[in-house]
Protein backbone atom coordinates (compact mmCIF):
# COMPACT_ATOMS: atom_id res chain seq x y z
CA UNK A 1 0.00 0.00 0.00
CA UNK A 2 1.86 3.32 -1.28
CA UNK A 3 1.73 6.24 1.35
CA UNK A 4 -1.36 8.31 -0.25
CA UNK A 5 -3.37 5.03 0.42
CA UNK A 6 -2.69 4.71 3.61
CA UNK A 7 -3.07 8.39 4.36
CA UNK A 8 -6.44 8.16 2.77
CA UNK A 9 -7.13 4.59 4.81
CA UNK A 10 -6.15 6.65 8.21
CA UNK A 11 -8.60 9.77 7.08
CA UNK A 12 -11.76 7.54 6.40
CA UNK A 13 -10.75 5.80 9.94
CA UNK A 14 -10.89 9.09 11.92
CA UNK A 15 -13.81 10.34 10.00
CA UNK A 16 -15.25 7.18 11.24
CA UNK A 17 -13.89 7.51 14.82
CA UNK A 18 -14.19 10.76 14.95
CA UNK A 19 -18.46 11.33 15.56
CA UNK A 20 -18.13 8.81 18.44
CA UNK A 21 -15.35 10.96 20.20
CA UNK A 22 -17.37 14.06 19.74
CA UNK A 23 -20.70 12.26 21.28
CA UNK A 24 -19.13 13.11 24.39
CA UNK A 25 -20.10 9.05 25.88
CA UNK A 26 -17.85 7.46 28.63
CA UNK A 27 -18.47 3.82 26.35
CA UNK A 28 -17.83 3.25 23.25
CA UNK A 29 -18.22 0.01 21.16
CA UNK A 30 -14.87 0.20 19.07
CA UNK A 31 -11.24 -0.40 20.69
CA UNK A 32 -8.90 0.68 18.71
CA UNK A 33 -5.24 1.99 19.06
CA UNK A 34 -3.49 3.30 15.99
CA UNK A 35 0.25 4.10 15.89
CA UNK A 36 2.77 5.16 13.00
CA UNK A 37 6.40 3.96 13.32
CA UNK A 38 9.06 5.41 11.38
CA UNK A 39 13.18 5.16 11.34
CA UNK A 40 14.47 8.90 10.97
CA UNK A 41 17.62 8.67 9.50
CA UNK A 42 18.71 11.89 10.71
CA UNK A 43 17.56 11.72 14.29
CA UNK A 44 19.47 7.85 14.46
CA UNK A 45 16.00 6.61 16.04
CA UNK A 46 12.96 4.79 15.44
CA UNK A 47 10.27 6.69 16.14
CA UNK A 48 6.79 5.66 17.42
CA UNK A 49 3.38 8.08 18.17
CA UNK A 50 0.11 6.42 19.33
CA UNK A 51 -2.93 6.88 20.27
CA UNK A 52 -5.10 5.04 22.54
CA UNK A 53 -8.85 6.19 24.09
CA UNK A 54 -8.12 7.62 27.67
CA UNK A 55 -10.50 5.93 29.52
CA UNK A 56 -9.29 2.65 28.36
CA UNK A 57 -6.13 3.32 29.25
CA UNK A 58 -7.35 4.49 32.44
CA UNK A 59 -8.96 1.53 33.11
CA UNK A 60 -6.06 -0.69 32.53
CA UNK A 61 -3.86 1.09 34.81
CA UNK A 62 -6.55 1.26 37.71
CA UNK A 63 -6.90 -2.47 37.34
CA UNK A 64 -2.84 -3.15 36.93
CA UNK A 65 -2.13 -0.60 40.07
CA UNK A 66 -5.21 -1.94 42.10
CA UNK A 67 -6.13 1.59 42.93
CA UNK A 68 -8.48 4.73 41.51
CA UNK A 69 -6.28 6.48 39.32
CA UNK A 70 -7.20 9.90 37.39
CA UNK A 71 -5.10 11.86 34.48
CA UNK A 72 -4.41 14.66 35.25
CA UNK A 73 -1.61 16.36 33.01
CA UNK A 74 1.24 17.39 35.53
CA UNK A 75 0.93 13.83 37.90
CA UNK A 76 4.14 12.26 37.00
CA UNK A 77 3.16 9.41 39.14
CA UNK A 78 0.43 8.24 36.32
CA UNK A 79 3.17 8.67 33.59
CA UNK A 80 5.11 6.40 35.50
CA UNK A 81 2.16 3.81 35.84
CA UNK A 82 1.75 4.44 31.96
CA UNK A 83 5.50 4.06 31.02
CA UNK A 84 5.80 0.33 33.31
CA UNK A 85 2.31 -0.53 31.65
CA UNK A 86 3.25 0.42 28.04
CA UNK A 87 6.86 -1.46 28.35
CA UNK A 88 5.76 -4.08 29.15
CA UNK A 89 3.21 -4.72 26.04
CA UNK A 90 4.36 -2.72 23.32
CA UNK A 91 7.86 -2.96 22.63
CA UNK A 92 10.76 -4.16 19.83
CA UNK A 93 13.05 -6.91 19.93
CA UNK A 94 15.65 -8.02 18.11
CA UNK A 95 15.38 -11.13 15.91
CA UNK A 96 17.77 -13.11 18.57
CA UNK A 97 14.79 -12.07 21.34
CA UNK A 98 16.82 -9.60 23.30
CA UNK A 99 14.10 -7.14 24.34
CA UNK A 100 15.01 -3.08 22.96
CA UNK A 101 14.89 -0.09 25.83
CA UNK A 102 12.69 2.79 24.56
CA UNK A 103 13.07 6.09 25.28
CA UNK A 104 9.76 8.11 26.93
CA UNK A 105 9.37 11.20 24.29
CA UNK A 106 6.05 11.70 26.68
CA UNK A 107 2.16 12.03 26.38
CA UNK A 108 -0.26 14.61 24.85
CA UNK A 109 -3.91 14.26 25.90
CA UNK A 110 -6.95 15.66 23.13
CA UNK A 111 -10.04 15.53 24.23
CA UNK A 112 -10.63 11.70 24.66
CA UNK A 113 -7.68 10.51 23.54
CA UNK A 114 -4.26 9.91 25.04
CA UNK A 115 -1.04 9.93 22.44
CA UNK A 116 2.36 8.26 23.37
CA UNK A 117 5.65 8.90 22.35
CA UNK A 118 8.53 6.73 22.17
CA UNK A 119 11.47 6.38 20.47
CA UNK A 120 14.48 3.81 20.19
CA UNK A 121 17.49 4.87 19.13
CA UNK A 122 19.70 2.99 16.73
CA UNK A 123 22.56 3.92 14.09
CA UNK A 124 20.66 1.90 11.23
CA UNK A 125 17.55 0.09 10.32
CA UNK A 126 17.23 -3.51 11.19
CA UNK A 127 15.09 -6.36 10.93
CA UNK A 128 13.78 -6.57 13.95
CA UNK A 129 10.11 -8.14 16.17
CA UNK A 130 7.15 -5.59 17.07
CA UNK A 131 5.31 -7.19 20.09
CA UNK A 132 2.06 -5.02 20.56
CA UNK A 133 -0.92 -6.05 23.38
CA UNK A 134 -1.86 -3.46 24.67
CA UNK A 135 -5.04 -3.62 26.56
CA UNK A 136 -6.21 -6.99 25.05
CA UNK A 137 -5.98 -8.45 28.07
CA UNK A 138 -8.96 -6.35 29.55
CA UNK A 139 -10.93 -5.64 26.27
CA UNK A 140 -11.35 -8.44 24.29
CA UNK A 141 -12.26 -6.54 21.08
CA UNK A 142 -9.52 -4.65 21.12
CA UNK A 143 -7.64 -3.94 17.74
CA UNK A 144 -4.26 -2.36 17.84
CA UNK A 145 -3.36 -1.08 14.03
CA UNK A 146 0.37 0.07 13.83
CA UNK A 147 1.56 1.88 10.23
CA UNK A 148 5.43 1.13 9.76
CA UNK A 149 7.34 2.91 6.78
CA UNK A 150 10.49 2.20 6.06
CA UNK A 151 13.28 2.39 3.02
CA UNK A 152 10.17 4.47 1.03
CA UNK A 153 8.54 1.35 1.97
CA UNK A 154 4.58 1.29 4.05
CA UNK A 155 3.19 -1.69 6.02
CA UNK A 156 0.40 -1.49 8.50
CA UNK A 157 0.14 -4.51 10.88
CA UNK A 158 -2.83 -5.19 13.02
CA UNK A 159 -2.65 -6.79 16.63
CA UNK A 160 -5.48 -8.42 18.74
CA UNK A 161 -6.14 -10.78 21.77
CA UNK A 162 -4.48 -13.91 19.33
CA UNK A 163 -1.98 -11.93 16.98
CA UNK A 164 0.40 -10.08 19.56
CA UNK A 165 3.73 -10.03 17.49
CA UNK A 166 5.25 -9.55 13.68
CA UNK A 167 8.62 -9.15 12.56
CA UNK A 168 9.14 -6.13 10.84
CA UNK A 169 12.01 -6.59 7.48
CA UNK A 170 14.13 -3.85 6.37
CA UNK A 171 14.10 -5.24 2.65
């Protein structure tokens, strides 16, 4: 799929998305993450931007800390909850399995959704293994779409309850 047709694909998603955010409801009936992952060659870094619904989110981390958590924008405590809970289901490794350290680029909240930033930084482009379940354990409808372009190159991958891992080629 060239880059116009996913850019299209993405616009008739959040056209789609975009009446149930502005409903104003607490529930919704779709969950859905979508994040775009690029290498910048001049930054030395893959770079990944996501966005989930806050109150799923929310959820998960009330139910992984065992305790009422809120968002509120300047409570590093949360981020901290969110970083552990993030690392630990979305992440890269390399082919051989060892497990890649992001780096926390931070959040952005607007209106009901939450975006996350990461990066992992890395001289050149490799094959390497995108695990990805976040929040399937808690909502079992859960589709997690991730957009990776590399080398002039676009894949999207999706990720569910059963499909938590792909290996992304450089060639």
């Amino acid at each position: 799929m060239d880059f116009v047709s996913q850019f299209k694909s993405i616009i008739r998603l959040c056209l789609f998305a975009l009446p149930i955010l502005l409903l104003g409801t607490s529930k919704h009936e779709y969950y859905l993450s979508i994040a775009n992952l690029k290498f910048d060659e001049n930054d030395k870094a893959l770079e990944m931007s996501v966005w989930y619904f806050g109150d799923d989110l929310l959820q998960a981390l009330r139910k992984e800390e065992g305790k009422e958590i809120e968002w509120e924008e300047e409570d590093s405590s949360t981020e901290e909850v969110l970083k552990k809970y993030i690392g630990g289901r979305l992440y890269l490794k390399e082919i051989n399995s060892n497990k890649l350290q992001f780096q926390w680029v931070g959040l952005k909240f607007k209106g009901d959704l939450v975006y996350v930033y990461l990066r992992y930084p890395m001289e050149q482009m490799r094959d390497l293994r995108l695990h990805n379940s976040v929040l399937t354990e808690y909502f079992g409808e859960q589709k997690n779409v991730v957009h990776f372009q590399v080398n002039e190159r676009n894949n999207t991958f999706y990720f569910d309850k059963k499909s938590t891992e792909v290996k992304l080629n450089v060639r």
